[in-house]
N, C-alpha and C. Protein backbone atom coordinates (compact mmCIF):
# COMPACT_ATOMS: atom_id res chain seq x y z
N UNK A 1 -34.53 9.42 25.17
CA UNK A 1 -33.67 8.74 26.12
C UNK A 1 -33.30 7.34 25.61
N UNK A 2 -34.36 6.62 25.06
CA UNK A 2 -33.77 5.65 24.65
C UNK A 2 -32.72 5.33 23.05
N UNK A 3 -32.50 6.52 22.72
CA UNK A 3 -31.64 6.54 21.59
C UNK A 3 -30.40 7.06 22.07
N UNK A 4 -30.69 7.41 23.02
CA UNK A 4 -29.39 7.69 24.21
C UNK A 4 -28.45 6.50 24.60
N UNK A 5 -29.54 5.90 25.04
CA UNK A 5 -28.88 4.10 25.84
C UNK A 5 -28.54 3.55 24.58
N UNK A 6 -28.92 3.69 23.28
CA UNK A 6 -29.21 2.42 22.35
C UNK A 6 -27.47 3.00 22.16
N UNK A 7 -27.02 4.36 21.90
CA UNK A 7 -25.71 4.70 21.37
C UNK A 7 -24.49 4.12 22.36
N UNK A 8 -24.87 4.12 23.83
CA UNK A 8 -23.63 3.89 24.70
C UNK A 8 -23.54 2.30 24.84
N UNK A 9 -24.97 1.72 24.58
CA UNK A 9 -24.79 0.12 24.16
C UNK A 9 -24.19 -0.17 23.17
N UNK A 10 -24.26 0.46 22.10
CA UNK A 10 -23.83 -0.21 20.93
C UNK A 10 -22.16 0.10 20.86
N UNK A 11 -22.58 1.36 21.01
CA UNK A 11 -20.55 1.88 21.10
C UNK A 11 -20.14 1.03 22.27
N UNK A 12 -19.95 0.81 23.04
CA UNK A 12 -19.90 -0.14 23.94
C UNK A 12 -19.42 -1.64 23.80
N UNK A 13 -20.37 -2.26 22.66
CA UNK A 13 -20.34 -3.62 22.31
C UNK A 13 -19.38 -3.38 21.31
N UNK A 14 -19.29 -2.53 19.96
CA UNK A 14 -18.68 -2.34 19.30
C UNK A 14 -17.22 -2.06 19.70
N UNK A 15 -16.85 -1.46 20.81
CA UNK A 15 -15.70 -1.27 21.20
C UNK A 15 -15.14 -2.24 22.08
N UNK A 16 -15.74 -3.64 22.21
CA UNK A 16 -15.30 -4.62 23.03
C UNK A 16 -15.03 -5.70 21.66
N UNK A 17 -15.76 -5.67 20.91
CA UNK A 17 -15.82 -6.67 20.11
C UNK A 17 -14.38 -6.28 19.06
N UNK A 18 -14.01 -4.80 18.95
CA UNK A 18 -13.27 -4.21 18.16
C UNK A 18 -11.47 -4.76 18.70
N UNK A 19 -11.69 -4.34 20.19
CA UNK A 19 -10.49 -4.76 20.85
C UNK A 19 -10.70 -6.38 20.67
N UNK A 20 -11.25 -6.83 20.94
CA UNK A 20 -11.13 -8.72 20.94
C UNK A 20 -10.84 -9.46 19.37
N UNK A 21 -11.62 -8.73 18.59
CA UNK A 21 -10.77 -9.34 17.10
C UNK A 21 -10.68 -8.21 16.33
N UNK A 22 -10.03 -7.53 16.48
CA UNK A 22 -9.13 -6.20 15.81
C UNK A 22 -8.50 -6.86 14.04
N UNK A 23 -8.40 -8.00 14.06
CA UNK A 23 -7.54 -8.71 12.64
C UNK A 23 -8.96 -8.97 11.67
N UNK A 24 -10.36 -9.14 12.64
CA UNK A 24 -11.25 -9.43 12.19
C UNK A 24 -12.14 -8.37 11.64
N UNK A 25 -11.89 -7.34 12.15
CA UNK A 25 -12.55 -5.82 11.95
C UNK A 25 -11.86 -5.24 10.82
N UNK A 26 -10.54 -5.06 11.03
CA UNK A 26 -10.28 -4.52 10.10
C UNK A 26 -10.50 -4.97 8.22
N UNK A 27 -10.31 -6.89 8.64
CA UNK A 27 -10.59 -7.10 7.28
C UNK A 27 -11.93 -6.97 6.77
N UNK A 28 -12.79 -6.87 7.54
CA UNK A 28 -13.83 -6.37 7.11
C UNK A 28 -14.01 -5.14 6.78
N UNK A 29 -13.57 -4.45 7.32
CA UNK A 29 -13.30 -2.61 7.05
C UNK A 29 -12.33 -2.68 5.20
N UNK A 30 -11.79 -3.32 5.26
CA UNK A 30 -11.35 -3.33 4.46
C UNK A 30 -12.04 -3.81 2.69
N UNK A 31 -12.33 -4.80 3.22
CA UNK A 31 -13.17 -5.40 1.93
C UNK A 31 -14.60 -5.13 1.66
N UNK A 32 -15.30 -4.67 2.76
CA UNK A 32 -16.30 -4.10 2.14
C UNK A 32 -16.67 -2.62 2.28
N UNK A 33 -15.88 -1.72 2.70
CA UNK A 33 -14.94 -0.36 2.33
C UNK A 33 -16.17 0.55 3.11
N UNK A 34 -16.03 0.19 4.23
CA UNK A 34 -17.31 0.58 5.23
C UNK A 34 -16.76 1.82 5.81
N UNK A 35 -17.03 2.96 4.92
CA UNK A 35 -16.15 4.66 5.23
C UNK A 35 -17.33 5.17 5.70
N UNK A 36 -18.37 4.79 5.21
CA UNK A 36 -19.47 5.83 6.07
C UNK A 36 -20.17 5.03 7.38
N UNK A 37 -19.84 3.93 7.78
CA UNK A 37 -19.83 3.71 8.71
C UNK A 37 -18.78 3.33 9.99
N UNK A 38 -17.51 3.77 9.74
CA UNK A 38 -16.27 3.97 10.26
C UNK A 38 -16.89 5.72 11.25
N UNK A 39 -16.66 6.63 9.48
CA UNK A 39 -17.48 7.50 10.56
C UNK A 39 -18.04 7.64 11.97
N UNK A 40 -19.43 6.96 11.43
CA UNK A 40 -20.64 6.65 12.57
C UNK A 40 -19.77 6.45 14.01
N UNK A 41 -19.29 5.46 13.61
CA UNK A 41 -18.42 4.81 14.86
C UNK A 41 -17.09 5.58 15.87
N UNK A 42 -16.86 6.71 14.55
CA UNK A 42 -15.94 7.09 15.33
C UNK A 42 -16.33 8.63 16.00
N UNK A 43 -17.74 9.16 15.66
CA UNK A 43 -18.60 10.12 16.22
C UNK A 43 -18.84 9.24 17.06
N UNK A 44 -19.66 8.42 17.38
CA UNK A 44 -20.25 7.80 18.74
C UNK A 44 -19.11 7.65 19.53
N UNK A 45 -18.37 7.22 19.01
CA UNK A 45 -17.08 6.69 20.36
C UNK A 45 -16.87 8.27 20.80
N UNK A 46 -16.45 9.07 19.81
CA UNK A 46 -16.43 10.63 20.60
C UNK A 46 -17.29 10.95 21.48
N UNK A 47 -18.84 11.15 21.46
CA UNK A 47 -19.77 11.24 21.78
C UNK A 47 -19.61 10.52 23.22
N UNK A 48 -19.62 9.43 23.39
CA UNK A 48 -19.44 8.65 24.49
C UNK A 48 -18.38 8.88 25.41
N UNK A 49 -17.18 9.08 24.55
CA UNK A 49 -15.98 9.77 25.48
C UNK A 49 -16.55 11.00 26.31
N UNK A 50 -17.30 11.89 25.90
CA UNK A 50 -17.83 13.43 26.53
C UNK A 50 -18.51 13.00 27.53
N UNK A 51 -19.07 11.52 27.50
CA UNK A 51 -20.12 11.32 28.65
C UNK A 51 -19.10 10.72 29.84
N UNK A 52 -18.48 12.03 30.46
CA UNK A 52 -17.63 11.20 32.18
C UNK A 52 -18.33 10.54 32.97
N UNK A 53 -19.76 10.82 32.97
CA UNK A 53 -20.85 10.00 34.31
C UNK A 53 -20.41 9.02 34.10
N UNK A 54 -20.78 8.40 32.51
CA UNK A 54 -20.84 7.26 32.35
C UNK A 54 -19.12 6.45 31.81
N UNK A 55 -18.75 6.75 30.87
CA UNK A 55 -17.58 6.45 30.61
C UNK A 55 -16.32 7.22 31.10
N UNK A 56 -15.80 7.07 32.49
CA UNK A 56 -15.01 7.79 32.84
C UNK A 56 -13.93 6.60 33.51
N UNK A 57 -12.40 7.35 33.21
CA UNK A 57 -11.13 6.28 33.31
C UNK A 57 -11.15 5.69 34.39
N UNK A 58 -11.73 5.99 35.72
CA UNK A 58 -12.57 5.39 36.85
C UNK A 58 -13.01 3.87 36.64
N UNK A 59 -13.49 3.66 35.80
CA UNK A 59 -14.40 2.68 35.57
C UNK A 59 -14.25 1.84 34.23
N UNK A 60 -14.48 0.31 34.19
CA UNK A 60 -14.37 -0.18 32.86
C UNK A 60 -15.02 0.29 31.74
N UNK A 61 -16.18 0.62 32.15
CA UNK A 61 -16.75 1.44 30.76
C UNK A 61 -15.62 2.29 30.27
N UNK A 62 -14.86 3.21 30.66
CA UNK A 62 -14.08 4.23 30.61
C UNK A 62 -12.78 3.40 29.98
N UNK A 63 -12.29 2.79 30.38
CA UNK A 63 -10.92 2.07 30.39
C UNK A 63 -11.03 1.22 28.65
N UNK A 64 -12.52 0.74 28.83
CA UNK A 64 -12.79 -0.24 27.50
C UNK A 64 -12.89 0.86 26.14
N UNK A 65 -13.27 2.13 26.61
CA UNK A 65 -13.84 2.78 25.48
C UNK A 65 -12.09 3.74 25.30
N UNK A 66 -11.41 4.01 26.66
CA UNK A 66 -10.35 4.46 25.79
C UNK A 66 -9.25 3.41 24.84
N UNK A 67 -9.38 2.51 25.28
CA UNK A 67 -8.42 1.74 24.56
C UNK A 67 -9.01 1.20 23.19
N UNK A 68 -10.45 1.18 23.33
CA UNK A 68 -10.47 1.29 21.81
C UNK A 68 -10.39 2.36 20.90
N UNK A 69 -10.23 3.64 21.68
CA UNK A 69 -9.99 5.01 20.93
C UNK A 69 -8.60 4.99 20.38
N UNK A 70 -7.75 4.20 21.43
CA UNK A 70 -6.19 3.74 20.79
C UNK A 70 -6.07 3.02 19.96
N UNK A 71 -7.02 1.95 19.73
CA UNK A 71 -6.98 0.98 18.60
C UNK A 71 -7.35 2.07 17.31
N UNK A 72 -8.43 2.41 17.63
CA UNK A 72 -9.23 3.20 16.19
C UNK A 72 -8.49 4.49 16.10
N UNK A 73 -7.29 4.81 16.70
CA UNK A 73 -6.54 5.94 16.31
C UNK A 73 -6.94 7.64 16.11
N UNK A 74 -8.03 7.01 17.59
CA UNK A 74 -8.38 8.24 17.90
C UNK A 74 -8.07 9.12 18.42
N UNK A 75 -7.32 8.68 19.59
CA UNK A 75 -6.24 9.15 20.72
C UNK A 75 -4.99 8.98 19.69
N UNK A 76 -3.71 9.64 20.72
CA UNK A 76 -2.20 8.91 20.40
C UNK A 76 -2.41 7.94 21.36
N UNK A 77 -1.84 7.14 20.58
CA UNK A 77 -1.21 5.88 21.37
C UNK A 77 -0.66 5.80 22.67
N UNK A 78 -0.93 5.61 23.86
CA UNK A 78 -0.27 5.23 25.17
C UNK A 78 1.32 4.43 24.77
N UNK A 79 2.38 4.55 24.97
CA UNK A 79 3.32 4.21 24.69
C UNK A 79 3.51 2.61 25.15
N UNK A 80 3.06 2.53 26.19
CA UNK A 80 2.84 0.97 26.84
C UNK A 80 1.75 0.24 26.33
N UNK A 81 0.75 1.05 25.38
CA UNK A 81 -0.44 0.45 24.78
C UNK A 81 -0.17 -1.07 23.84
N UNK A 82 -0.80 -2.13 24.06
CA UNK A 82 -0.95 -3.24 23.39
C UNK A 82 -1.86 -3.79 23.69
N UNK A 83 -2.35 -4.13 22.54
CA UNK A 83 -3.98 -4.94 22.44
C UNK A 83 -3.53 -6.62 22.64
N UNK A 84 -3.81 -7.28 23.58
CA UNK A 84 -3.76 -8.32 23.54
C UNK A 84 -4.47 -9.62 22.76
N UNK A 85 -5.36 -8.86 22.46
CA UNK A 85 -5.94 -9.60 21.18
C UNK A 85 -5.49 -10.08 19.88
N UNK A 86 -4.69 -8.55 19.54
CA UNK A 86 -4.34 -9.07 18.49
C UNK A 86 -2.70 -9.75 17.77
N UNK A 87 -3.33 -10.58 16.85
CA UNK A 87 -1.88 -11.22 16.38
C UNK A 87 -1.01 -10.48 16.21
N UNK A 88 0.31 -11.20 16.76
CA UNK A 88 1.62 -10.30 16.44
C UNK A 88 2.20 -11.05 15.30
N UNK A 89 3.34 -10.97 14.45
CA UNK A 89 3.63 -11.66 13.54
C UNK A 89 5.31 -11.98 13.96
N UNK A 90 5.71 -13.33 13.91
CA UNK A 90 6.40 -14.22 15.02
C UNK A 90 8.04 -12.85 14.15
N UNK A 91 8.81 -12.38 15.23
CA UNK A 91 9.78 -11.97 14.28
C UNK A 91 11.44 -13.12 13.96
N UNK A 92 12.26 -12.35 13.92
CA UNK A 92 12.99 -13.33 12.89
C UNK A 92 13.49 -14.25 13.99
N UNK A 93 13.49 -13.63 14.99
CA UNK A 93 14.56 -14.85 15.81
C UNK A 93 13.51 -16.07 16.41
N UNK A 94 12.07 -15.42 16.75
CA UNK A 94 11.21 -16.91 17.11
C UNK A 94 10.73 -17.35 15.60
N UNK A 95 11.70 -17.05 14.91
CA UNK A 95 11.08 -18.44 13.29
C UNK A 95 12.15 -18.77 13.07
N UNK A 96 13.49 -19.03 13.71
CA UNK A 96 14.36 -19.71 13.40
C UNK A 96 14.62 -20.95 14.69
N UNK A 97 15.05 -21.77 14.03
CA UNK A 97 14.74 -22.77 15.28
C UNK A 97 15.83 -23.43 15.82
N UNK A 98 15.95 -23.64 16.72
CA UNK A 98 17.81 -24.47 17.17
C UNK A 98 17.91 -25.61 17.10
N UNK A 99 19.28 -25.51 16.61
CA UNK A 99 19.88 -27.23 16.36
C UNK A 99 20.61 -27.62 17.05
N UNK A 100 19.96 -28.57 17.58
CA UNK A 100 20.40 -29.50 18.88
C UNK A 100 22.10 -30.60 18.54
């Protein structure tokens, strides 16, 4: 049981921390080329999705863990889906500036 709790805690934290710096995760995913523990992460988040008691769209547990299934491209994308966390990159018309 308690390797039970330790998985819906951690997936949990991991999937809050994932949505809040998403620019920060990935460069880490990136540079130190963390494939076998991407994995891990993306079995547990499955795993946790199956559990409705606990993570069900009802409830923030539920709400936090699907939207990071949208981030980690587990789900399709919700069409209205946007992570507010992360940086957008300014496009052409807010980097040009007016002359007064």
């Amino acid at each position: 049981m308690d390797s039970l709790s330790l998985i819906y805690e951690n997936c949990a934290l991991f999937s809050d921390l994932y949505l809040r710096y998403p620019d920060i995760t990935e460069s880490l995913y990136k540079k130190f080329k963390w494939t076998d523990f991407t994995d891990v992460i993306k079995k547990s988040i499955q795993f946790c999705s199956e559990s409705k008691d606990i993570f069900n769209s009802k409830n923030e547990h539920g709400k936090l863990l699907n939207l990071a299934m949208q981030e980690l491209q587990l789900v399709p994308k919700n069409p209205n889906y946007q992570n507010p966390y992360r940086k957008v990159l300014p496009t052409s018309e807010q980097k040009t500036v007016k002359k007064t």
